[in-house]
C-alpha atoms as a PDB file:
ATOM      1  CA  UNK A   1      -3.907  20.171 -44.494  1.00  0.00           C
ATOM      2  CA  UNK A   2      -0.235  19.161 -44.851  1.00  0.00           C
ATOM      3  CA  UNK A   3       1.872  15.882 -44.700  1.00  0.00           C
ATOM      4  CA  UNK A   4       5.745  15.428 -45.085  1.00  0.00           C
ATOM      5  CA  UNK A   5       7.279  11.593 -44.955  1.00  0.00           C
ATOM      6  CA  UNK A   6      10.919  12.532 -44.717  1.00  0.00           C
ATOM      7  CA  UNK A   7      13.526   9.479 -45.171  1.00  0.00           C
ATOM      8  CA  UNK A   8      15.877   9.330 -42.081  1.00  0.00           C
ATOM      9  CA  UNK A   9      18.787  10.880 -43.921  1.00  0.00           C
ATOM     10  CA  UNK A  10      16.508  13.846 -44.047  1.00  0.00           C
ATOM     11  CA  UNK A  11      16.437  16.113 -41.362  1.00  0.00           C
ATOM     12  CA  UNK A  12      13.040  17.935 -40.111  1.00  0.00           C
ATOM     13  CA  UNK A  13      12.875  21.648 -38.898  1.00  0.00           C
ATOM     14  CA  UNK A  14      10.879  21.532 -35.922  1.00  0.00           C
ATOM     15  CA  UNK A  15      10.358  25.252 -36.260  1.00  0.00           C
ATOM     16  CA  UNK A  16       8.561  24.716 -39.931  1.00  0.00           C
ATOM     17  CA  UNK A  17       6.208  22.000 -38.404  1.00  0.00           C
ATOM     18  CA  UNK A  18       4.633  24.338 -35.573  1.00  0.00           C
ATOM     19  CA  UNK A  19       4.803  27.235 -38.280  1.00  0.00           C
ATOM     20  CA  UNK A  20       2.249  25.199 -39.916  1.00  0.00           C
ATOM     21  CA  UNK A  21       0.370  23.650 -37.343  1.00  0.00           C
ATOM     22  CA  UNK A  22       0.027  27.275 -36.496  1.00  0.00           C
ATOM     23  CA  UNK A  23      -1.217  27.921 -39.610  1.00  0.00           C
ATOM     24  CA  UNK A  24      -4.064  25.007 -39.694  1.00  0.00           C
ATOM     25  CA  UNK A  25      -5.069  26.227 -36.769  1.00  0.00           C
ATOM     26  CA  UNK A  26      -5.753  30.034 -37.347  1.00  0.00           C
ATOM     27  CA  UNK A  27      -7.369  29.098 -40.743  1.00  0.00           C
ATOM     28  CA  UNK A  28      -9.658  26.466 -38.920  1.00  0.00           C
ATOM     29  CA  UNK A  29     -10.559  29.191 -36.609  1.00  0.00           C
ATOM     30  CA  UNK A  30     -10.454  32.385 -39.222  1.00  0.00           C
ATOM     31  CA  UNK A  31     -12.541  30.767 -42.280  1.00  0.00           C
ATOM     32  CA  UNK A  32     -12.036  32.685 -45.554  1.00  0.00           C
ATOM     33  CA  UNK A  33      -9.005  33.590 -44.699  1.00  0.00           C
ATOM     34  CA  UNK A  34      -5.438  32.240 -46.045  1.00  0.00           C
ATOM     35  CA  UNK A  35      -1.835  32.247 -44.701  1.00  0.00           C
ATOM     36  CA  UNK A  36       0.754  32.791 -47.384  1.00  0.00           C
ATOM     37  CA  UNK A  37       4.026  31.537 -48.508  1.00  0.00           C
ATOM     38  CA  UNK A  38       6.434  31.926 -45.052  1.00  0.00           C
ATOM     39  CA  UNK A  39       3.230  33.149 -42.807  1.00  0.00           C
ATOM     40  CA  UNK A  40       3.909  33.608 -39.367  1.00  0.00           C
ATOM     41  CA  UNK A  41       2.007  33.861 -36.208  1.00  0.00           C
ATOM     42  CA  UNK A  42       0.732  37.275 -36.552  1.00  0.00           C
ATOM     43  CA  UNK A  43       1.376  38.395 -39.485  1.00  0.00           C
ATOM     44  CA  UNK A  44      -1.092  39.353 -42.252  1.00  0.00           C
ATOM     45  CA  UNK A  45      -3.276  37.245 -44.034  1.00  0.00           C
ATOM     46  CA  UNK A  46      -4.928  37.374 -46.996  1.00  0.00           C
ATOM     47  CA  UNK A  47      -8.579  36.686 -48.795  1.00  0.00           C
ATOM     48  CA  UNK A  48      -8.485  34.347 -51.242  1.00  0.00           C
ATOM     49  CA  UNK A  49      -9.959  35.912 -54.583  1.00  0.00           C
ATOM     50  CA  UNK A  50      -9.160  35.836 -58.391  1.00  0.00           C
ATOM     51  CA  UNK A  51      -7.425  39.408 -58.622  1.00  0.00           C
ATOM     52  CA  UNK A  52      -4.650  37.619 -56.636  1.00  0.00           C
ATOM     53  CA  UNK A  53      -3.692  35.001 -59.261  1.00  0.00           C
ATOM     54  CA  UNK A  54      -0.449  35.846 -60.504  1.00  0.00           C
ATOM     55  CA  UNK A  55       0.458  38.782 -58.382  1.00  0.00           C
ATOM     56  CA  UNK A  56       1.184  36.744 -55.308  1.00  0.00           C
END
């Protein structure tokens, strides 16, 4: 899940919001599963599992 309040001096990247809603939504449908840093619609993703901490 994911919120931003931005101040109106702030602009928004339109391009970053669907990157994420993109990402909700293949998680919701791809459980056990986890988009990275910068993950984009059809890239790889990755299992979440302790041999990751720190080498990610």
């Amino acid at each position: 899940k994911t919120m931003e309040v931005h101040s109106n001096e702030i602009a928004r990247d339109v391009k970053e919001t669907l990157r994420k809603l993109k990402a909700a939504q293949y998680t919701a449908a791809h459980p056990g599963e986890v988009c990275p840093a910068k993950w984009n619609d059809g890239a790889k993703t990755i299992a979440p599992s302790f041999d990751l901490v720190g080498k990610i």
